[in-house]
N, C-alpha and C. Protein backbone atom coordinates (compact mmCIF):
# COMPACT_ATOMS: atom_id res chain seq x y z
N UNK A 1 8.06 11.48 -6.81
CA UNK A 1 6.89 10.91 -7.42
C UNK A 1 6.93 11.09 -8.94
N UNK A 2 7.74 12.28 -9.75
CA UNK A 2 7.21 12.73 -10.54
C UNK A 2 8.34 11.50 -11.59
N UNK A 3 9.63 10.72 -10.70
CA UNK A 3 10.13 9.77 -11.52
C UNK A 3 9.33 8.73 -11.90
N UNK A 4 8.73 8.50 -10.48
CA UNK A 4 7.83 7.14 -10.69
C UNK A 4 6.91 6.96 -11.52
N UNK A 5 6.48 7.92 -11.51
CA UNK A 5 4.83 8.62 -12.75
C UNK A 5 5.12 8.29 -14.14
N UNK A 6 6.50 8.81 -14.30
CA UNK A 6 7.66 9.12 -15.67
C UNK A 6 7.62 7.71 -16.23
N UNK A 7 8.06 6.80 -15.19
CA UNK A 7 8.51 5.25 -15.76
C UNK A 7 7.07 4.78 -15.80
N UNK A 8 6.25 4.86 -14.81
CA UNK A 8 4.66 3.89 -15.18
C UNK A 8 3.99 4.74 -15.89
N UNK A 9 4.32 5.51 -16.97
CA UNK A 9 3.39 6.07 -17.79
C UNK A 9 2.30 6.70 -17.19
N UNK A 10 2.12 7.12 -15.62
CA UNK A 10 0.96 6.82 -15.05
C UNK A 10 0.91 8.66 -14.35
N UNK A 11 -0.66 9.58 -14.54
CA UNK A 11 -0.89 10.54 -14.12
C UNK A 11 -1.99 10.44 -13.59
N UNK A 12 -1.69 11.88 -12.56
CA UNK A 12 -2.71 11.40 -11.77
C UNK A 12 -3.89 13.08 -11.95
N UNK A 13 -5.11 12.88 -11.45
CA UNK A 13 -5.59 14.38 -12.10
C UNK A 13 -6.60 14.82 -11.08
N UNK A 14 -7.23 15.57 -10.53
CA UNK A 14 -7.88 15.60 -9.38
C UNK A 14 -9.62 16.40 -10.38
N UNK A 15 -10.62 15.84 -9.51
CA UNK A 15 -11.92 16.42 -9.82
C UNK A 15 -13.36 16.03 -9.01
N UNK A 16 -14.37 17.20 -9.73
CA UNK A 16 -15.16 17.64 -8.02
C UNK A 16 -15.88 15.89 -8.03
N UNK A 17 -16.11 15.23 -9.49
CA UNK A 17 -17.51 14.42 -9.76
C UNK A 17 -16.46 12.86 -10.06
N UNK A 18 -16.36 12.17 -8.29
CA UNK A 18 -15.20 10.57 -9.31
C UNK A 18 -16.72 10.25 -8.25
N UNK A 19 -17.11 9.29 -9.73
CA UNK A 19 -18.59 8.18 -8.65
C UNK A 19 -18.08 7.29 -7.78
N UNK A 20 -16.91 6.61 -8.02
CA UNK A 20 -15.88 5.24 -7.17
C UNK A 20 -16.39 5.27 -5.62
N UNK A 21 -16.18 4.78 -4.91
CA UNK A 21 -16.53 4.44 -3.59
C UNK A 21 -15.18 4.76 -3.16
N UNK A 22 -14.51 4.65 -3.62
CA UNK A 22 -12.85 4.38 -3.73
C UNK A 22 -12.53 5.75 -3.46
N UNK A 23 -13.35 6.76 -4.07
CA UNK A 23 -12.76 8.19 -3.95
C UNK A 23 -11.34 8.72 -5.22
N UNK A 24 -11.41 7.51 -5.93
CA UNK A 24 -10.29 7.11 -7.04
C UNK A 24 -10.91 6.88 -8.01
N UNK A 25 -10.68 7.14 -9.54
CA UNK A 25 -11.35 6.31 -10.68
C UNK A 25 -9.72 6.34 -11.66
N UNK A 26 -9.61 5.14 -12.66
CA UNK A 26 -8.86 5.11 -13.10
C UNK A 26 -9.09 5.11 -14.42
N UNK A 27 -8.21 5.23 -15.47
CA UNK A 27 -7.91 4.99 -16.91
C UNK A 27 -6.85 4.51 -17.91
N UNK A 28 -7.08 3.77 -19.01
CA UNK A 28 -6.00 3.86 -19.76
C UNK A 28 -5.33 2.15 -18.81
N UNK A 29 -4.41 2.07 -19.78
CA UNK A 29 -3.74 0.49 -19.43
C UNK A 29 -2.18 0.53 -20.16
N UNK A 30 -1.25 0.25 -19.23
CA UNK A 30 -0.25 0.13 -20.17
C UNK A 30 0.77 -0.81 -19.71
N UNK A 31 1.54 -1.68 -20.49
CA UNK A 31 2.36 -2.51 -19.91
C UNK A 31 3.82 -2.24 -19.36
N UNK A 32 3.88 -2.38 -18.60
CA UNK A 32 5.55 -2.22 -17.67
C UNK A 32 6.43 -3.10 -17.26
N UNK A 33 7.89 -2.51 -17.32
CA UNK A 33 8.70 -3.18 -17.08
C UNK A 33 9.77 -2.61 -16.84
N UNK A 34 9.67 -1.88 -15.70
CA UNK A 34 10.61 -0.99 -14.70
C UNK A 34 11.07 -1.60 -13.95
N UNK A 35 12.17 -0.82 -13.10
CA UNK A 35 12.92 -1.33 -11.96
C UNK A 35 12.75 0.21 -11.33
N UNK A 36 11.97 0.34 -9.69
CA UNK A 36 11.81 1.40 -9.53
C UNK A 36 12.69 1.49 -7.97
N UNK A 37 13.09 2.46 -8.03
CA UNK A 37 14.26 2.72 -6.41
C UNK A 37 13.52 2.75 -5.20
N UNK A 38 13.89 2.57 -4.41
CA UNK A 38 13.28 3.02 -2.71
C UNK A 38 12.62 4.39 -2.84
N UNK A 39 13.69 5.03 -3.37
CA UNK A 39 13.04 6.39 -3.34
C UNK A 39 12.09 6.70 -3.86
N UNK A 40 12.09 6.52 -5.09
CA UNK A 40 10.86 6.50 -6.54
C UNK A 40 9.39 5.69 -5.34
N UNK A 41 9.79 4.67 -4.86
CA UNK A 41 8.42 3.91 -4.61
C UNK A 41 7.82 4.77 -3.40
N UNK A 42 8.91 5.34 -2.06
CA UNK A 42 8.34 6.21 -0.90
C UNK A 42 7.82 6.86 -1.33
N UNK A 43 8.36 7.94 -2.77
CA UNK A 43 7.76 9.17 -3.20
C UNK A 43 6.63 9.38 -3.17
N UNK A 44 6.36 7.86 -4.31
CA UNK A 44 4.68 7.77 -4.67
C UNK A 44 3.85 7.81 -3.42
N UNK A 45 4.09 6.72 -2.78
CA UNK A 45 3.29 6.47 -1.74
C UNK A 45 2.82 7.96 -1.05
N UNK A 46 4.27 8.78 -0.50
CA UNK A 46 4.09 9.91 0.31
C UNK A 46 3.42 11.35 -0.52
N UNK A 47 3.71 11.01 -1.65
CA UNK A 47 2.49 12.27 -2.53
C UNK A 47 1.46 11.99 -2.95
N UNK A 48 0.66 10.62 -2.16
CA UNK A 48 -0.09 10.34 -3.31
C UNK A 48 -1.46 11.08 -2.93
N UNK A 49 -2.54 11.83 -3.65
CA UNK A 49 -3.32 13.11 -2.82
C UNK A 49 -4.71 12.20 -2.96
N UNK A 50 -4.20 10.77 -2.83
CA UNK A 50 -5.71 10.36 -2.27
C UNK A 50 -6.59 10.43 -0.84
N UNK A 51 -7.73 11.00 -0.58
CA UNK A 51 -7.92 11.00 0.69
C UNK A 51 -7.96 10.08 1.41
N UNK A 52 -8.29 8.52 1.50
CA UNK A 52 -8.29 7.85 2.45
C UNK A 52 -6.70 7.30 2.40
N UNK A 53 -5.61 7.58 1.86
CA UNK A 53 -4.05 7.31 2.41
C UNK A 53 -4.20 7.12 3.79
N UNK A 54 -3.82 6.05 4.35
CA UNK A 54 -3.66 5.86 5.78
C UNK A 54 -2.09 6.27 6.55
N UNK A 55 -1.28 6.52 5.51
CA UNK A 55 -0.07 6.47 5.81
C UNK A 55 0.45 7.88 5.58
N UNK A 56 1.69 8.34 5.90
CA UNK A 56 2.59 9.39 5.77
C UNK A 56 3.48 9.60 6.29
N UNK A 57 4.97 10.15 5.84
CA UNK A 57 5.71 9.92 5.99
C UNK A 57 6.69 8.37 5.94
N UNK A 58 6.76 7.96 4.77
CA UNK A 58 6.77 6.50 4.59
C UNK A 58 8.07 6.52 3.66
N UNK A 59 9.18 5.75 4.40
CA UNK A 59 10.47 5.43 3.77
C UNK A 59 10.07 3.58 3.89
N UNK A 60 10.66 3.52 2.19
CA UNK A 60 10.67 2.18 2.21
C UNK A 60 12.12 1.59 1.30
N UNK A 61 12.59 0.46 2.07
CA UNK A 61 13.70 0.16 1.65
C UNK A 61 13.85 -1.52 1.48
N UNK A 62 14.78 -1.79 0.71
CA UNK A 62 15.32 -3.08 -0.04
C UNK A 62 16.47 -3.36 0.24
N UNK A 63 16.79 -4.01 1.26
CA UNK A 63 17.99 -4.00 1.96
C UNK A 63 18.51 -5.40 1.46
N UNK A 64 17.56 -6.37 1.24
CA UNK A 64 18.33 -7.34 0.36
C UNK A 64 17.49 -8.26 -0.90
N UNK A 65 17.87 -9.43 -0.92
CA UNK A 65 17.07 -9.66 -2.31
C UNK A 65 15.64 -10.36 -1.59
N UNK A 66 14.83 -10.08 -2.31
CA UNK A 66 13.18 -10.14 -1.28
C UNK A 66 12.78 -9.35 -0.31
N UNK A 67 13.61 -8.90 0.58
CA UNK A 67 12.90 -8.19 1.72
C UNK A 67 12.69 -6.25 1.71
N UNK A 68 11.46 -6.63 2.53
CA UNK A 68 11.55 -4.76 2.01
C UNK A 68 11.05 -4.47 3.08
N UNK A 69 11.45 -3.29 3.68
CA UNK A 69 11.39 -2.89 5.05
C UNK A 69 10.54 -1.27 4.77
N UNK A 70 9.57 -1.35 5.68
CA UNK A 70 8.34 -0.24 5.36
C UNK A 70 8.42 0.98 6.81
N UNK A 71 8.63 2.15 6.93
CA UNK A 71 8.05 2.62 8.02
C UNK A 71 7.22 3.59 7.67
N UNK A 72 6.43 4.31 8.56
CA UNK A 72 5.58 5.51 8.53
C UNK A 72 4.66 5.64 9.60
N UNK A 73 4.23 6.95 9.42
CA UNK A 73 3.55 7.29 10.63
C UNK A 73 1.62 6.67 9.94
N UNK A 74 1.05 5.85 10.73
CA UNK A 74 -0.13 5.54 10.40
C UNK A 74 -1.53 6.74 11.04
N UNK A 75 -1.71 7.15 10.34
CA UNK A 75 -2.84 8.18 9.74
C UNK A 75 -4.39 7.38 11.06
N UNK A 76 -4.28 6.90 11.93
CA UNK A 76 -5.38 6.48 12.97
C UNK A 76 -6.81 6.80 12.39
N UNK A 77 -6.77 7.83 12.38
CA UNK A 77 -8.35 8.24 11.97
C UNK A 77 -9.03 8.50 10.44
N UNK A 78 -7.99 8.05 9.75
CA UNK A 78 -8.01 7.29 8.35
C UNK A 78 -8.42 5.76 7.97
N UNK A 79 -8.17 5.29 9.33
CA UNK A 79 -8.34 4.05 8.73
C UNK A 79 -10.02 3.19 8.60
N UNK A 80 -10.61 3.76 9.33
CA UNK A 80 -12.07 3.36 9.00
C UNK A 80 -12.60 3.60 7.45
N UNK A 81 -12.39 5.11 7.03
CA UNK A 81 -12.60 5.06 6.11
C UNK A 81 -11.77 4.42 4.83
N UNK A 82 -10.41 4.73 4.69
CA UNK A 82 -9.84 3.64 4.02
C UNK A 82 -10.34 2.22 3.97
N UNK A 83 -10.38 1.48 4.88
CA UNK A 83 -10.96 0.36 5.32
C UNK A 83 -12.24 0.44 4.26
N UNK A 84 -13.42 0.95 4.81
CA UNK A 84 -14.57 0.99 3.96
C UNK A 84 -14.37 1.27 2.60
N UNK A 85 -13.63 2.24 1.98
CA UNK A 85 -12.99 2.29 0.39
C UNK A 85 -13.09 0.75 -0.17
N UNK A 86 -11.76 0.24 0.40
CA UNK A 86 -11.50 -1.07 -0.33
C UNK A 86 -12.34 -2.18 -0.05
N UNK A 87 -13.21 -1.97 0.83
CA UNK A 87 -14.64 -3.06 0.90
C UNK A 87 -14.34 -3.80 2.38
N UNK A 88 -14.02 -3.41 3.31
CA UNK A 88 -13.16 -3.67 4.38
C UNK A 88 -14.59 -3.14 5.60
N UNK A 89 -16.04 -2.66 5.39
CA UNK A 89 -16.62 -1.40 5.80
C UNK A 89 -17.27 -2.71 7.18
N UNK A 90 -16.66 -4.15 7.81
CA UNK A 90 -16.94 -4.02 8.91
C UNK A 90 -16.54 -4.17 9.60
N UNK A 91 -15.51 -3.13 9.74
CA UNK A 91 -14.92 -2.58 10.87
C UNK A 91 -15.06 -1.63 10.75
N UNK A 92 -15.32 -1.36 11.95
CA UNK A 92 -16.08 0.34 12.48
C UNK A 92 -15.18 1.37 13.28
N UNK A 93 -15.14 2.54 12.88
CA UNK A 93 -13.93 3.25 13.83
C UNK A 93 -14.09 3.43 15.14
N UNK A 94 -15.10 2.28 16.12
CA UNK A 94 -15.32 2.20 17.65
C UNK A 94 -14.20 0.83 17.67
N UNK A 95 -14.08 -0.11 16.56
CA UNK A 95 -12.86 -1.22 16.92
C UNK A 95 -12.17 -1.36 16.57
N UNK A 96 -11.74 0.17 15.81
CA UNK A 96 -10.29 0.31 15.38
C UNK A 96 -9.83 1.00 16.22
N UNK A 97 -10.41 2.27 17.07
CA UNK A 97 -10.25 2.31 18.69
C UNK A 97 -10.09 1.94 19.27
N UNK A 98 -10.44 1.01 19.82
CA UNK A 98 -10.51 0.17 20.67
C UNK A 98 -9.32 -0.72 20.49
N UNK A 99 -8.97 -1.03 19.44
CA UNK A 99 -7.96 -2.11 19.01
C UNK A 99 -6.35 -1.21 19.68
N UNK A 100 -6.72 0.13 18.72
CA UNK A 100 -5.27 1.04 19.00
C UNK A 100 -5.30 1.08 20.93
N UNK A 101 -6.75 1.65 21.06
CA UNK A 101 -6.59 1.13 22.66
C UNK A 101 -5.72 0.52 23.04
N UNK A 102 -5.93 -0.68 22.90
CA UNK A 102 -5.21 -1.73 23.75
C UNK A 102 -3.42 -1.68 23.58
N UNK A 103 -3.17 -1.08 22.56
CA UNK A 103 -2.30 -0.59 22.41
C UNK A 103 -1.68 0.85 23.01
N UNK A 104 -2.18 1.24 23.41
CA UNK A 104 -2.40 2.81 23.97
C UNK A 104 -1.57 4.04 22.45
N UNK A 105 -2.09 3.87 21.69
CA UNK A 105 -1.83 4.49 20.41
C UNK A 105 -2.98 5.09 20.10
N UNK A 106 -2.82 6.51 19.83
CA UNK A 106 -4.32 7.29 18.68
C UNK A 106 -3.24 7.92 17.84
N UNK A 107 -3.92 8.85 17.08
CA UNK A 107 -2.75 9.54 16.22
C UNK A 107 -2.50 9.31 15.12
N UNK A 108 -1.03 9.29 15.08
CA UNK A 108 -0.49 9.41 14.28
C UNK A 108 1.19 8.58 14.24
N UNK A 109 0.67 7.28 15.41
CA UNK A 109 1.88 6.37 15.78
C UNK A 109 2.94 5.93 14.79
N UNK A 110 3.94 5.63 15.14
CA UNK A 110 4.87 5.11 13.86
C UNK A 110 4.53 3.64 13.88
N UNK A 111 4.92 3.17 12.76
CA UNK A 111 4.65 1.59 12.17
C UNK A 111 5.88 1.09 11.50
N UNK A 112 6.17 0.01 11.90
CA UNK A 112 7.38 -0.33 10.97
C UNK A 112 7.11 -2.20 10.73
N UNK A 113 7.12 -2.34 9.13
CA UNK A 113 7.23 -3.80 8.95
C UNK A 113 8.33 -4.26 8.09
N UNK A 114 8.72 -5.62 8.51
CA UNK A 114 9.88 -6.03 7.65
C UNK A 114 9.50 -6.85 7.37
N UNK A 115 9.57 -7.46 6.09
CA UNK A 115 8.96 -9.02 5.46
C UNK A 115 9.88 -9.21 4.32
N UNK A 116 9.60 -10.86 3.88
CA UNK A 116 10.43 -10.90 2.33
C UNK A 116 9.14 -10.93 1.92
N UNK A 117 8.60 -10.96 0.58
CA UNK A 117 7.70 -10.63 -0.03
C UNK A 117 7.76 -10.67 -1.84
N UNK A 118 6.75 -11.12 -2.55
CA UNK A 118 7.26 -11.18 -3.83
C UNK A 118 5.54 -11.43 -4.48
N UNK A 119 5.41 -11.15 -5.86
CA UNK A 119 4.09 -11.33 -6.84
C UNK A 119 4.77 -12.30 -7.82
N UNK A 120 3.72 -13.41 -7.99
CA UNK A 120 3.61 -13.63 -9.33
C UNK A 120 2.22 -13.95 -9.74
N UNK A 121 1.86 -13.89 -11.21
CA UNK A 121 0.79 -13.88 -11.61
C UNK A 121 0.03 -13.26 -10.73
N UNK A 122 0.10 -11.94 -9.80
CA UNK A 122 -0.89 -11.69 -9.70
C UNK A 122 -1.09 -11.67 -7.99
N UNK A 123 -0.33 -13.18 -7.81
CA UNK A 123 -1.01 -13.84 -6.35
C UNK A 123 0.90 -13.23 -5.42
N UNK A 124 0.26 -13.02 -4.15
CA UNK A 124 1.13 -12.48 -3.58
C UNK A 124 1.57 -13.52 -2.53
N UNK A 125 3.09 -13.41 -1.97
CA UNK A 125 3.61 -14.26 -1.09
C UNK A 125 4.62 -13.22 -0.56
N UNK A 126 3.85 -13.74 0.51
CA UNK A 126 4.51 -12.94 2.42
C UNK A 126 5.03 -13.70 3.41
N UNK A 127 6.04 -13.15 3.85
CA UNK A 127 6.20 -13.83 5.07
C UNK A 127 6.90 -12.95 5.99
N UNK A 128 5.94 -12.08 6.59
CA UNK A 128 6.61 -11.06 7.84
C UNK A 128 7.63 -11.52 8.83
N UNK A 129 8.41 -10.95 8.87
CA UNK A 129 9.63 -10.83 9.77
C UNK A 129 9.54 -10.07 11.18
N UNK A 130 9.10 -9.05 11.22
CA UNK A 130 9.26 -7.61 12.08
C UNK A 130 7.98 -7.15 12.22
N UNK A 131 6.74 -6.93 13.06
CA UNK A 131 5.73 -6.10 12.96
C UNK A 131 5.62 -5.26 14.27
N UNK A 132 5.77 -3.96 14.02
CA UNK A 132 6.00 -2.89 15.65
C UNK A 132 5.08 -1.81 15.14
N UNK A 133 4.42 -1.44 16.00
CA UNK A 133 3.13 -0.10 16.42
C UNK A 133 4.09 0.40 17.38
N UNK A 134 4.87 1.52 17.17
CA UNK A 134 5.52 2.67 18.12
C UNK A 134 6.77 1.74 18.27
N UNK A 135 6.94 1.43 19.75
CA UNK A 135 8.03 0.28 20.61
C UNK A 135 7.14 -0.74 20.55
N UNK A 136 5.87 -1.35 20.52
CA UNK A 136 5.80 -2.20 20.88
C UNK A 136 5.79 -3.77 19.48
N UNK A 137 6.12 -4.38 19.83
CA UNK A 137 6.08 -5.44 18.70
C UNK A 137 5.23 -6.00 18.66
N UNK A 138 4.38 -6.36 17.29
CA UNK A 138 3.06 -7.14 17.39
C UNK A 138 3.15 -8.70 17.18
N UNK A 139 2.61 -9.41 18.24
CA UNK A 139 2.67 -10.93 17.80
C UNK A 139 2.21 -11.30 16.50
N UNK A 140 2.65 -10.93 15.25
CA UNK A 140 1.79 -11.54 14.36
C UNK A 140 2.08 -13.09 14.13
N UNK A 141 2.71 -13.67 15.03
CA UNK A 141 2.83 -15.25 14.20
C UNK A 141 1.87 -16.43 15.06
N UNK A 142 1.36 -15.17 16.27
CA UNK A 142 0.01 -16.04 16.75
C UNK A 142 -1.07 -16.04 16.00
N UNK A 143 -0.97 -14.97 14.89
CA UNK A 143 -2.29 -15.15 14.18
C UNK A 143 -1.64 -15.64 12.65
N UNK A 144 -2.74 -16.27 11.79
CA UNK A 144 -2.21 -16.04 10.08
C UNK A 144 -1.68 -14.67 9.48
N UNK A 145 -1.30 -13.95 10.39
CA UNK A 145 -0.91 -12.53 9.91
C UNK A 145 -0.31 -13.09 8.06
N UNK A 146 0.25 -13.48 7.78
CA UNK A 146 1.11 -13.58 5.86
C UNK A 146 0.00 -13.53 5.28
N UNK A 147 -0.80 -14.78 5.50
CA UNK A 147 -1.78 -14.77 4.72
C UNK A 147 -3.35 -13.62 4.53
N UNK A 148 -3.33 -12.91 6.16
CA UNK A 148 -4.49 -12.02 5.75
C UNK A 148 -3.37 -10.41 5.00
N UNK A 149 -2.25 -10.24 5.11
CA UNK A 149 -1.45 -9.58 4.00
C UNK A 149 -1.35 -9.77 3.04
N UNK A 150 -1.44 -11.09 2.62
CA UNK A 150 -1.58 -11.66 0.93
C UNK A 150 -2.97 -11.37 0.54
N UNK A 151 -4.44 -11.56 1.63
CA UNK A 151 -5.27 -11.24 0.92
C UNK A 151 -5.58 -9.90 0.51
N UNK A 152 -5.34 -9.54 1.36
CA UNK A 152 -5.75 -7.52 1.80
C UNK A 152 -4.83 -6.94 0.17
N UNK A 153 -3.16 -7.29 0.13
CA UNK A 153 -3.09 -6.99 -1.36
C UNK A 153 -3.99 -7.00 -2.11
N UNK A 154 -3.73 -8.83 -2.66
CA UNK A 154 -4.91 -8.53 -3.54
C UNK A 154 -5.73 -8.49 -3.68
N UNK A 155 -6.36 -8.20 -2.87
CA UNK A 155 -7.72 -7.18 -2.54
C UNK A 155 -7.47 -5.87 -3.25
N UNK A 156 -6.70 -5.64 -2.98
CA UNK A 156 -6.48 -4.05 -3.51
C UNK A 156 -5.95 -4.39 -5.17
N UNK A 157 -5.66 -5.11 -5.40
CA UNK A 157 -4.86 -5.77 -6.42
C UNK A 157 -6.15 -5.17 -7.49
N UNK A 158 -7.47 -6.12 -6.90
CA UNK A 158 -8.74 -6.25 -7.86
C UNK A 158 -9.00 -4.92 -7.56
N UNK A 159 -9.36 -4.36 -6.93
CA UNK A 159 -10.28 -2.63 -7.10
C UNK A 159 -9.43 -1.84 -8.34
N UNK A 160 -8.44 -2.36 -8.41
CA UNK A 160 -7.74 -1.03 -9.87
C UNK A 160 -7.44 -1.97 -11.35
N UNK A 161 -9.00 -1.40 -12.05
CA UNK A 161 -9.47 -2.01 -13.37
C UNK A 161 -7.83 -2.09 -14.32
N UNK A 162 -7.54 -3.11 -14.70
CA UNK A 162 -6.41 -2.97 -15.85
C UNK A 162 -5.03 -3.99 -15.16
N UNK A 163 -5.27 -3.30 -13.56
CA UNK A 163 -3.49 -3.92 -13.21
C UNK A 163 -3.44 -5.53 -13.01
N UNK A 164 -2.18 -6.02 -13.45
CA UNK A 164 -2.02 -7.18 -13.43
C UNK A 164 -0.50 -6.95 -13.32
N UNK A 165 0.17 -7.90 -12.16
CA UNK A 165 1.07 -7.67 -11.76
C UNK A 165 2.40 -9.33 -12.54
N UNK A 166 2.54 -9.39 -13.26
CA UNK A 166 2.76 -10.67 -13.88
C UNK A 166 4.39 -11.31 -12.47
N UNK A 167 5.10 -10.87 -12.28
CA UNK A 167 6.88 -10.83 -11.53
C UNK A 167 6.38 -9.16 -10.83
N UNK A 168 6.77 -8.88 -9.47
CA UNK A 168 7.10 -8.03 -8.64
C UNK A 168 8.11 -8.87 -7.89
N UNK A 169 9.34 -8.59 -8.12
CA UNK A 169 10.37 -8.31 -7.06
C UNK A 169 11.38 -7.52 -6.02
N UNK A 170 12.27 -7.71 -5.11
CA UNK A 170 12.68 -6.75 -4.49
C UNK A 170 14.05 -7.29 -4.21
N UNK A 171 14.83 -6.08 -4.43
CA UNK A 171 16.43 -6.27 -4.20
C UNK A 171 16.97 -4.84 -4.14
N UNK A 172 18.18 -4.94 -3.57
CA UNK A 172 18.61 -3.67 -3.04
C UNK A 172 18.56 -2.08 -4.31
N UNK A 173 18.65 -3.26 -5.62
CA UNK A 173 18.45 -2.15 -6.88
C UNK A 173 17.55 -1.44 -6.70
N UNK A 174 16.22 -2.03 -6.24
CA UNK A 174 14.94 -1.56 -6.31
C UNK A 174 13.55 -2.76 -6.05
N UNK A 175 12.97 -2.36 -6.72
CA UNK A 175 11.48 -3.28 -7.30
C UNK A 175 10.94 -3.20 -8.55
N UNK A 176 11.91 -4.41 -9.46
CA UNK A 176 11.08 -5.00 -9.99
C UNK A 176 9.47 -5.53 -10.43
N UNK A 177 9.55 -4.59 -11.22
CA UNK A 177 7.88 -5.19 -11.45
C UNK A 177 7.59 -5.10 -12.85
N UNK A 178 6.99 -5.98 -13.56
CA UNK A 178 6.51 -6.51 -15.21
C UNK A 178 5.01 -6.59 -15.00
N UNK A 179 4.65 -6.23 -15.29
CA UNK A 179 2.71 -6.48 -15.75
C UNK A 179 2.37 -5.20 -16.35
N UNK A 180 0.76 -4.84 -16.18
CA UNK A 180 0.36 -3.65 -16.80
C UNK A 180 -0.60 -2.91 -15.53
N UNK A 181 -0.82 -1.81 -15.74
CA UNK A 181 -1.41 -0.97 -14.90
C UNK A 181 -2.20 0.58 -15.24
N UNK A 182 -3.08 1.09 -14.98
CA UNK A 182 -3.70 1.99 -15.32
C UNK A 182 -2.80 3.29 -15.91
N UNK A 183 -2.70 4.28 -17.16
CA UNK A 183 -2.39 5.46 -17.25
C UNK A 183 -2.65 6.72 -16.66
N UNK A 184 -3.75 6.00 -15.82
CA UNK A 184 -4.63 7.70 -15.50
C UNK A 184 -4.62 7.18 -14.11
N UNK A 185 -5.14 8.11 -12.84
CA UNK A 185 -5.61 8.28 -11.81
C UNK A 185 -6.69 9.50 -11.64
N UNK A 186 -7.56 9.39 -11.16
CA UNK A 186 -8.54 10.75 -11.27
C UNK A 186 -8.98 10.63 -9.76
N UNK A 187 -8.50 11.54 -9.14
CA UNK A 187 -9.17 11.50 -7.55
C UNK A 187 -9.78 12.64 -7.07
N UNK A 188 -10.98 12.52 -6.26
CA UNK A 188 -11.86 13.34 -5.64
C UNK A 188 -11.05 14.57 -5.12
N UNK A 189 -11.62 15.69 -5.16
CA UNK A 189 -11.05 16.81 -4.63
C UNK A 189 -11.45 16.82 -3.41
């Protein structure tokens, strides 16, 4: 984490009073234009000491040019509240139960997605390949699955004041990414 931090100018600081809904408040703005490794990007993700993280244990890799392959163990009883963070609050943790239900998953199941994937200006483009909860594979191509992933980004895109993602790409070097993004992180203890 502490490479990734290094190249996005970006720290993070913990305290008792963040007002955010988010449980996050941010600061500071700076422009970038890194190329960051698999490793550098898992790091972040897997240290990051925000409380609603839904994820852990998360290797992510760039196996070729566009596609990036995600696993980790999904955090179950995180996700309501995460969910509610990013403005997500109707869904309730009786049908996110219920959902893993049907799946016969609680916990702390593994997740694995493979997609090609890429930003510009901002706006994101998906197109999942691979979607599995444990062994089982999820139909996502019966539903718009790309597109409610393109929104849910940037969704998240807008909650963090400053970032603008101008080119995000992915290739075995790494990920590419040019825009600007917050200096600070300040999260709830």
């Amino acid at each position: 984490m502490y490479s990734y931090n290094q190249k996005a100018n970006f720290s993070i600081e913990s305290a008792k009073d963040v007002s955010s809904s988010l449980g996050i408040e941010f600061a500071g703005c700076t422009e970038i234009k890194e190329i960051f490794t698999e490793e550098e990007v898992s790091a972040r993700i897997n240290y990051s000491p925000w409380k609603y993280m839904p994820v852990k244990n998360v290797q992510v890799n760039f196996p070729a040019n566009g596609m990036i392959e995600f696993s980790a163990n999904l955090l179950t009883y995180r996700l309501p509240s995460f969910l509610s963070a990013i403005g997500f609050s109707d869904m309730s943790r009786n049908d996110i139960e219920r959902g893993l239900g049907y799946l016969k998953y609680t916990g702390e199941p593994p997740i694995y997605v493979k997609a090609r994937a890429s930003v510009s200006k901002n706006k994101v483009d998906v197109n999942l390949v691979s979607v599995q909860l444990g062994r089982l594979s999820i139909p996502f191509y019966l539903y718009d699955a790309n597109k409610v992933v393109e929104n849910f980004v940037e969704k998240v895109f807008s909650l963090v004041p400053g970032f603008y993602a101008e080119s995000v790409r992915f290739s075995p070097s790494g990920m590419s990414f040019e825009g600007r993004a917050p200096t600070k992180g300040i999260v709830a203890e």
